[in-house]
Every structure is written in C-alpha cells, then in structure tokens.
C-alpha atoms as a PDB file:
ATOM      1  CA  UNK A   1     -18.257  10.651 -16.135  1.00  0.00           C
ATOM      2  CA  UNK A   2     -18.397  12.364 -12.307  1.00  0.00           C
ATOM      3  CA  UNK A   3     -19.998   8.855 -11.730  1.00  0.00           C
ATOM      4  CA  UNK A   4     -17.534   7.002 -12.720  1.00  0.00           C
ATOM      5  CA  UNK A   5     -15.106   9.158 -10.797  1.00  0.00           C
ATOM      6  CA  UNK A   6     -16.717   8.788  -7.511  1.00  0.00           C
ATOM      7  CA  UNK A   7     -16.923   5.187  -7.696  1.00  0.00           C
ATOM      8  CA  UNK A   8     -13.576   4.956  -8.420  1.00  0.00           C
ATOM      9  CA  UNK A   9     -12.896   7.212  -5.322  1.00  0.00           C
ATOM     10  CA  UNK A  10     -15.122   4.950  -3.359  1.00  0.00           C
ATOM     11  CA  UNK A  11     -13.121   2.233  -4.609  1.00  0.00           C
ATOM     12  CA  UNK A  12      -9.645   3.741  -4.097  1.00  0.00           C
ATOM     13  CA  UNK A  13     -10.722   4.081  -0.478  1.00  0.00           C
ATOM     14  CA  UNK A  14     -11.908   0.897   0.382  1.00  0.00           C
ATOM     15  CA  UNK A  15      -8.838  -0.103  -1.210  1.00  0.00           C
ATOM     16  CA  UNK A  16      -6.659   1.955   1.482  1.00  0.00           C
ATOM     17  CA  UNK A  17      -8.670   1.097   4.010  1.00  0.00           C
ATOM     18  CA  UNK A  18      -8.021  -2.454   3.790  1.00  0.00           C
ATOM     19  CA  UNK A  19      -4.086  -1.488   3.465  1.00  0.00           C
ATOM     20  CA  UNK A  20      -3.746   0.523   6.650  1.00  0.00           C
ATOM     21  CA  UNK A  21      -6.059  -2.075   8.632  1.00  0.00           C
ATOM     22  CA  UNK A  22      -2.937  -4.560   7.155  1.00  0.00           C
ATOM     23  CA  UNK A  23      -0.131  -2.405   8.096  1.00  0.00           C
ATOM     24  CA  UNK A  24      -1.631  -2.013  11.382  1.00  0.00           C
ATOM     25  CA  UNK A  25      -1.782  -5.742  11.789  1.00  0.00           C
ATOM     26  CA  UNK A  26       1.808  -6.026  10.963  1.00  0.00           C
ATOM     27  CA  UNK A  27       3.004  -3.419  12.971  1.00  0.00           C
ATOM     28  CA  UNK A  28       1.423  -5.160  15.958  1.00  0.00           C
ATOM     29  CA  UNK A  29       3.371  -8.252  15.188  1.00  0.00           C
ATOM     30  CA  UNK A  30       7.007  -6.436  13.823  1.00  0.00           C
ATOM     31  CA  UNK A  31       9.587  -7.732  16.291  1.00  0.00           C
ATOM     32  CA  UNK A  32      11.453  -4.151  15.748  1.00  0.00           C
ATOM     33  CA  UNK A  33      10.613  -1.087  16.937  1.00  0.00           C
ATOM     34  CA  UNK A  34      11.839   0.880  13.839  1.00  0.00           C
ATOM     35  CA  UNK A  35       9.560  -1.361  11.307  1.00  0.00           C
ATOM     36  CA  UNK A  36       6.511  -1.305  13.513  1.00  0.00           C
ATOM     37  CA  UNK A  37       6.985   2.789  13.477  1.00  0.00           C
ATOM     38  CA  UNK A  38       7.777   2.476   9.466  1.00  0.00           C
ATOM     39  CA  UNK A  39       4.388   0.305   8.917  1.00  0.00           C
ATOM     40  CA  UNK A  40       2.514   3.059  11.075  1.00  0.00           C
ATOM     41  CA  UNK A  41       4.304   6.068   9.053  1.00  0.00           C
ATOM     42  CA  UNK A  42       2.894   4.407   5.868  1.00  0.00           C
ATOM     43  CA  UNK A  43      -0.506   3.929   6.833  1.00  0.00           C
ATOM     44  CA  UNK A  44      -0.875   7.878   8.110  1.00  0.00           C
ATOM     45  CA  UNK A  45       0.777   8.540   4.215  1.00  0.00           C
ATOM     46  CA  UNK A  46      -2.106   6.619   2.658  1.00  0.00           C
ATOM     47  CA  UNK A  47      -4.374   8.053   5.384  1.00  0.00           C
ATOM     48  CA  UNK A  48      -3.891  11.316   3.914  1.00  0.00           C
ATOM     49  CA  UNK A  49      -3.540  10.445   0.444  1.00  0.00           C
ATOM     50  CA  UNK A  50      -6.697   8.808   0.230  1.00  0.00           C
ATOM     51  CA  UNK A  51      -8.481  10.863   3.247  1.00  0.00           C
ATOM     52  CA  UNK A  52      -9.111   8.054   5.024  1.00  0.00           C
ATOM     53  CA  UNK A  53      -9.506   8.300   8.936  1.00  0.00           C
ATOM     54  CA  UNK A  54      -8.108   6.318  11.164  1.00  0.00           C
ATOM     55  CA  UNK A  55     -10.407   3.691  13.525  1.00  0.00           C
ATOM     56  CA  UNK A  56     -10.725   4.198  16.807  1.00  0.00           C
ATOM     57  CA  UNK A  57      -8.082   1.605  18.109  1.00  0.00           C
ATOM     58  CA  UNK A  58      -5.950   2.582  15.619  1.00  0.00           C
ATOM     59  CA  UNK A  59      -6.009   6.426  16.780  1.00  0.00           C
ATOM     60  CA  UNK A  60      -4.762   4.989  20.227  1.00  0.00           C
ATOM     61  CA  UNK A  61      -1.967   2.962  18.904  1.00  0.00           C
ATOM     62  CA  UNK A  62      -0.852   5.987  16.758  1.00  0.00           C
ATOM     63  CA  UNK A  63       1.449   8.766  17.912  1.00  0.00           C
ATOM     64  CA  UNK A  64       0.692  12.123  16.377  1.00  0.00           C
ATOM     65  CA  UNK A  65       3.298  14.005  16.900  1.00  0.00           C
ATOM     66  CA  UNK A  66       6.480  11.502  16.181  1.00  0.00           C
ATOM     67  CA  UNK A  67       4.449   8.955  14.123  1.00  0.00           C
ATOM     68  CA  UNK A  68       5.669   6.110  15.962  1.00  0.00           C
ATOM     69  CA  UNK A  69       3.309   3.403  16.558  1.00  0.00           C
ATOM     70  CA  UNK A  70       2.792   2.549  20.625  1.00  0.00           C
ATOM     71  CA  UNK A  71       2.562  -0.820  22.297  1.00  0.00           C
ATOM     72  CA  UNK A  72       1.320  -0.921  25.391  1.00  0.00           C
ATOM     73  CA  UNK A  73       3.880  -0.961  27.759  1.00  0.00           C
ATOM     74  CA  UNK A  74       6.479  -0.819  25.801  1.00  0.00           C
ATOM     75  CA  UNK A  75       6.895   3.036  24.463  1.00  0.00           C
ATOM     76  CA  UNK A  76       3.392   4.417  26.056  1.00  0.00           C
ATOM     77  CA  UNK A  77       1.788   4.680  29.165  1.00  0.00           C
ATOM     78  CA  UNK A  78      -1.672   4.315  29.932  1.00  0.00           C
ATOM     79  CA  UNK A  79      -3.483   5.571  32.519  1.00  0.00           C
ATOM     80  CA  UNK A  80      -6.952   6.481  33.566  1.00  0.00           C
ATOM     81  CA  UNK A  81      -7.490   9.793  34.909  1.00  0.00           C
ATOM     82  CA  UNK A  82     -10.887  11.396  35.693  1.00  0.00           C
ATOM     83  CA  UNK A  83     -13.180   9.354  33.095  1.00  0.00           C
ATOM     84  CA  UNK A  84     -10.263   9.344  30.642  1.00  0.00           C
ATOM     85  CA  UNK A  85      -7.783   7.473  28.998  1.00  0.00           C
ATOM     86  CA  UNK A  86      -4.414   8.959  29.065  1.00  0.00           C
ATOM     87  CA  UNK A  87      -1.813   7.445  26.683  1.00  0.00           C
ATOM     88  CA  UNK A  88       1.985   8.922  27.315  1.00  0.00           C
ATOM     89  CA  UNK A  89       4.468   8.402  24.277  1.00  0.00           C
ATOM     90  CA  UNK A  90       7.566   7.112  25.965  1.00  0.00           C
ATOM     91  CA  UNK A  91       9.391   8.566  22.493  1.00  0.00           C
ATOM     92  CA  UNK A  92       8.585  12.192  22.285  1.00  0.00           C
ATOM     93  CA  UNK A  93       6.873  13.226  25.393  1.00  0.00           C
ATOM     94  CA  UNK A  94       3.191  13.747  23.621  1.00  0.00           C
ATOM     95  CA  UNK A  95      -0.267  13.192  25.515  1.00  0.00           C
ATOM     96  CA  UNK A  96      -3.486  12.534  24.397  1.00  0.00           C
ATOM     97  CA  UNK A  97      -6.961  11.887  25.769  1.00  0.00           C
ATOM     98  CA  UNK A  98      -9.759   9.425  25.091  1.00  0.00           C
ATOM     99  CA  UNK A  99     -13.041   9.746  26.899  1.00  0.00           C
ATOM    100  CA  UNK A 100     -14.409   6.685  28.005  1.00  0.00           C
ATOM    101  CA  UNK A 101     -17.526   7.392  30.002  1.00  0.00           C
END
C-alpha cells in the first residue's frame, strides 16, 4: 500500500505543479491588479498544500511578504546592485535578492 501512496503523492504533485505553472500564466496576462495578486495567492496555497516549490522565475514574480504577484515596472523595481538582482515591491516595501554571477 505505501506504494501506492507515494505514487499517488507523486501524482498529486505533478498535478499542482502544472496548476501553479497555469495560474502563473494567467496572472501574467490578468488585466487587474487584484486578480493577478488572487491567481498568485492561490498558487502559494497549493504550493504549500502539496509542498511544491516554486521555479525560479516564478520566485521573482512572487512577493513574500504581501503575496502580490509583481510585474515589472508596474508594482516592483528592479535593479542590479553588486552582482545581484534587487526586486523592490512597490506594495509593501519588501526586498529581496537574486544572485546572478
């Protein structure tokens, strides 16, 4: 039976996988603000549901700390800074880092 189980589980996350990659597609294409931030607040719910991680773009286009999801230009900032990426949420005030040497 534990077999079963963990194929199911393998299953289950392929499964959200596929779902957040979609609500991160729609989100990039939601003409409001407040649906693209409601598509990015259900894909970190299924994130942790499932324990699923996040890909790497998708970790930049994410706020962590108000859940919003950032467009570039629009409600974030980018910069690069000393072999860094710095991304600035234009909502809450929150920074965070990406190394990209």
């Amino acid at each position: 039976m534990k077999r079963s189980n963990r194929k199911k589980k393998g299953l289950h996350q392929d499964i959200a996988r596929k779902r957040i990659e979609e609500l991160f597609k729609q989100a990039q294409i939601a003409k409001s603000d407040d649906l693209a931030n409601r598509y990015a607040e259900m894909a970190h719910k299924i994130s942790l549901k499932f324990k699923v991680s996040f890909t790497k773009s998708q970790k930049q286009s994410y706020c962590k700390k108000c859940k919003s999801y950032l467009r570039k230009g629009y409600n974030c900032r980018i910069r690069l800074n000393e072999g860094k990426v710095v991304v600035k949420c234009l909502n809450c005030g929150n920074i965070r880092r990406f190394v990209y040497k």
